[in-house]
C-alpha atoms as a PDB file:
ATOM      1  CA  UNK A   1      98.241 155.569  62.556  1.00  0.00           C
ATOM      2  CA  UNK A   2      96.424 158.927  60.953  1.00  0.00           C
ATOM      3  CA  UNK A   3      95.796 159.964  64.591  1.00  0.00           C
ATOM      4  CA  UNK A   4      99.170 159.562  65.405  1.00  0.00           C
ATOM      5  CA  UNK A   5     100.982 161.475  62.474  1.00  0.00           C
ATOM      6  CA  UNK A   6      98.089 164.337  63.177  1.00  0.00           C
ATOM      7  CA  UNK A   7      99.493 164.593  66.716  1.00  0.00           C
ATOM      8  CA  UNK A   8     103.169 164.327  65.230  1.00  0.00           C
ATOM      9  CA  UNK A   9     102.330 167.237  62.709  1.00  0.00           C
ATOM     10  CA  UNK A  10     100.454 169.218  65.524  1.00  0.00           C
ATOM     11  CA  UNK A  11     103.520 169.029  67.328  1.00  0.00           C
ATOM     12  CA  UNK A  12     105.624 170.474  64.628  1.00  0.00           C
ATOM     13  CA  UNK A  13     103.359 173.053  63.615  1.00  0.00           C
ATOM     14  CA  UNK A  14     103.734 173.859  67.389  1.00  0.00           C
ATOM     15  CA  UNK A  15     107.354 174.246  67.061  1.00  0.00           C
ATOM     16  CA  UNK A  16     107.091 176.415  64.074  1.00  0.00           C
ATOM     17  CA  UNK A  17     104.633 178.711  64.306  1.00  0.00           C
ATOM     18  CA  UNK A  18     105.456 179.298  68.216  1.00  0.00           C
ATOM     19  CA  UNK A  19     109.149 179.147  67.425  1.00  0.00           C
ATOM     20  CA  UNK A  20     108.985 181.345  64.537  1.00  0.00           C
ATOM     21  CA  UNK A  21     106.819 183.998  67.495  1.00  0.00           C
ATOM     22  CA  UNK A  22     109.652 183.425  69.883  1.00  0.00           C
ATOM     23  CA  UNK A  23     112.096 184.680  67.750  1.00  0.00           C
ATOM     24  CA  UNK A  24     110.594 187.527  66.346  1.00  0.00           C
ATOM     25  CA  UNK A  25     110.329 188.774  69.383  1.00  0.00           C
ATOM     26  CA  UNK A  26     113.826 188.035  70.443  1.00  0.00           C
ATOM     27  CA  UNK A  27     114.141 190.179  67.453  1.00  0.00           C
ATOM     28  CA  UNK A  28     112.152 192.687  67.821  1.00  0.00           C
ATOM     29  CA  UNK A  29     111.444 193.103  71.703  1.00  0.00           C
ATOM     30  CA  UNK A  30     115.059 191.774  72.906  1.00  0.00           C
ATOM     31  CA  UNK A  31     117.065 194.222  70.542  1.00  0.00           C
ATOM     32  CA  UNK A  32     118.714 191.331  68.815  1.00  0.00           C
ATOM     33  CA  UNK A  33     118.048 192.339  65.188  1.00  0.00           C
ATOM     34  CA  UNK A  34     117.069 191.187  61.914  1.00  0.00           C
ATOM     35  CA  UNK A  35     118.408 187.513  61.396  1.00  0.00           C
ATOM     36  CA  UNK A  36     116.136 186.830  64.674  1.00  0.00           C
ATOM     37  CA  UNK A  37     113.646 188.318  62.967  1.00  0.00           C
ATOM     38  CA  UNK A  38     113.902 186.818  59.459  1.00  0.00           C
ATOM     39  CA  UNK A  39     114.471 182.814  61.403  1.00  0.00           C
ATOM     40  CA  UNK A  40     111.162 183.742  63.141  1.00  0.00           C
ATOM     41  CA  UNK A  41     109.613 184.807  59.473  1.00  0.00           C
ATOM     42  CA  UNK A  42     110.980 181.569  57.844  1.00  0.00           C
ATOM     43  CA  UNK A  43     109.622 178.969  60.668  1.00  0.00           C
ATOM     44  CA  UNK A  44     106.136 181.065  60.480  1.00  0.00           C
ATOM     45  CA  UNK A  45     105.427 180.509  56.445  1.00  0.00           C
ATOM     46  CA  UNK A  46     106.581 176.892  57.675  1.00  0.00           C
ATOM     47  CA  UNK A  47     103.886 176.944  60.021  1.00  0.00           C
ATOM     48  CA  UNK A  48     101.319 177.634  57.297  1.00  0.00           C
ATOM     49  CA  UNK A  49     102.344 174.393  54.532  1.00  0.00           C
ATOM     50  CA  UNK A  50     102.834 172.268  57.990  1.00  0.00           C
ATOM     51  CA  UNK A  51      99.127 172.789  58.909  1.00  0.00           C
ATOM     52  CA  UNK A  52      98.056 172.146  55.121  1.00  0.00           C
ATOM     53  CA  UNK A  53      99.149 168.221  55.735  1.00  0.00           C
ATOM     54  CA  UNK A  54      96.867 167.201  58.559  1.00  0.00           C
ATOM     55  CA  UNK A  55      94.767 164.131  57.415  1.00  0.00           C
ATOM     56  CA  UNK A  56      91.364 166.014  58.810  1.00  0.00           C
ATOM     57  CA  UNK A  57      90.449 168.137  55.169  1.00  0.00           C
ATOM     58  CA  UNK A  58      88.765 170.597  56.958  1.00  0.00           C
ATOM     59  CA  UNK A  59      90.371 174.229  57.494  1.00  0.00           C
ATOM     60  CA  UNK A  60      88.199 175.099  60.434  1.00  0.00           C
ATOM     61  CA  UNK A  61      88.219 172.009  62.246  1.00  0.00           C
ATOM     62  CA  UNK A  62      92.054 172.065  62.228  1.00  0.00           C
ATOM     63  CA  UNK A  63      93.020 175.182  63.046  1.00  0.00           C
ATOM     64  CA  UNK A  64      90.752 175.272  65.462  1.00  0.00           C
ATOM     65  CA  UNK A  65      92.290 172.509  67.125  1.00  0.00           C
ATOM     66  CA  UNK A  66      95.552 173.460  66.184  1.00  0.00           C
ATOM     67  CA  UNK A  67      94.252 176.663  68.753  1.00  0.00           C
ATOM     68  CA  UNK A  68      94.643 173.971  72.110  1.00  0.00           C
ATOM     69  CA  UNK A  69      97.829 172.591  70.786  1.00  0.00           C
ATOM     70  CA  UNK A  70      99.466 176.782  70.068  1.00  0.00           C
ATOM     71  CA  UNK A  71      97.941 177.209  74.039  1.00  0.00           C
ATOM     72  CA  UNK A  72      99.792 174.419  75.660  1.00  0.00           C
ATOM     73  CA  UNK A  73     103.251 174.584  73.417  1.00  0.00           C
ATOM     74  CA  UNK A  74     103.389 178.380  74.099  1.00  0.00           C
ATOM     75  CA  UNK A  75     103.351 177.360  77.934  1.00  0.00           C
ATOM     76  CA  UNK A  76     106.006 174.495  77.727  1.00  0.00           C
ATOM     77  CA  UNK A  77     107.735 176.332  75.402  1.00  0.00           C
ATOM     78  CA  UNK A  78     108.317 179.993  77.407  1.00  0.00           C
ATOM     79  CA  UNK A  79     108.627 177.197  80.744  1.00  0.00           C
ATOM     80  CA  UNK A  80     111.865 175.328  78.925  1.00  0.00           C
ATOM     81  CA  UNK A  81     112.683 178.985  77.101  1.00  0.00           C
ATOM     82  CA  UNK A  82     112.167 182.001  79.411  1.00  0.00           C
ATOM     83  CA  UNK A  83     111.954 180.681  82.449  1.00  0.00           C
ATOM     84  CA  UNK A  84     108.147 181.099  82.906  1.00  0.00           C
ATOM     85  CA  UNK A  85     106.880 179.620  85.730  1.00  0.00           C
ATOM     86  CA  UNK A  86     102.956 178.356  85.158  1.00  0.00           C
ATOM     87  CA  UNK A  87     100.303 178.631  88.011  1.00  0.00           C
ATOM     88  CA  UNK A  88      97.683 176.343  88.294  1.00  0.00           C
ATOM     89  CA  UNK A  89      95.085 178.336  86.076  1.00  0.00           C
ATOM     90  CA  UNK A  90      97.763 178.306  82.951  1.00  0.00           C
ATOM     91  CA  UNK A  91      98.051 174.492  83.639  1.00  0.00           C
ATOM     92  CA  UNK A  92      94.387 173.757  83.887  1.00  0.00           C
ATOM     93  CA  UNK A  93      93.174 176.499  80.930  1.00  0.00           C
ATOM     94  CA  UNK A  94      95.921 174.109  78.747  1.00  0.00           C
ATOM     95  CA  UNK A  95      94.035 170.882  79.695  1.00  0.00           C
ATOM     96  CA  UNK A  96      90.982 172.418  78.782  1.00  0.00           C
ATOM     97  CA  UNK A  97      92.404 173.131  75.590  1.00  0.00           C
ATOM     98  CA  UNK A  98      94.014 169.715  74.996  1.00  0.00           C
ATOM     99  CA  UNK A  99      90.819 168.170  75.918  1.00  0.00           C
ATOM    100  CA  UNK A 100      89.219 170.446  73.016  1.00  0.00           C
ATOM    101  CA  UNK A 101      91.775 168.835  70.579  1.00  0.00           C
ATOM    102  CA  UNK A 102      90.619 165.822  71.285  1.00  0.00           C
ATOM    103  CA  UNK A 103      86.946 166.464  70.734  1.00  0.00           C
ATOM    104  CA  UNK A 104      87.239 168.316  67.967  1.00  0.00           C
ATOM    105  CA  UNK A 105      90.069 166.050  66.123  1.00  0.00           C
ATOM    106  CA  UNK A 106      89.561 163.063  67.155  1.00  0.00           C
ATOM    107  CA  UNK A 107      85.786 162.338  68.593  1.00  0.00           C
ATOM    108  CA  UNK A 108      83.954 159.572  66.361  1.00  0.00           C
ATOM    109  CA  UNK A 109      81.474 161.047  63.683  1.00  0.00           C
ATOM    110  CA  UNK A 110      78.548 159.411  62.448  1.00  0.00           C
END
């Protein structure tokens, strides 16, 4: 169950911290102005309490992970988003990083 609600809360970190990007720079980069920007601001300090409830105590160990997680949302997210078309390098750089959440989340320590 805790390695469950980590992935859950992974996942919804991913939505707001690469949500919260994405429309900033609707905002800022697409000309579409300041409620953009201020959505983007509001998911972003969202971001920051979501990360505080992972199970794992450890700051660096989390974000860290959290780093694998932010790599393959930001693909999936400008794919379903913008459009974006991956190659096979963006789609094998985000396994690497998945596999890195795993090993650093989720390997068993003595």
């Amino acid at each position: 169950m805790t390695v469950l609600r980590s992935l859950a809360l992974f996942a919804l970190a991913a939505v707001a911290e690469i949500g919260g990007a994405w429309l900033v720079w609707q905002g800022v980069r697409e000309h579409r102005g300041a409620p953009w920007i201020a959505g983007g601001t509001v998911a972003l300090a969202a971001y920051g309490f979501v990360a505080t409830l992972q199970p794992e105590g450890g700051f660096g160990r989390v974000l860290a992970a959290y780093g694998g997680v932010f790599v393959a949302g930001s693909l999936v997210w400008g794919m379903v988003l913008d459009g974006f078309r991956p190659d096979r390098w963006d789609i094998a750089g985000a396994l690497v990083c998945l596999a890195g959440v795993v090993l650093i989340m989720y390997a068993p320590r003595g």
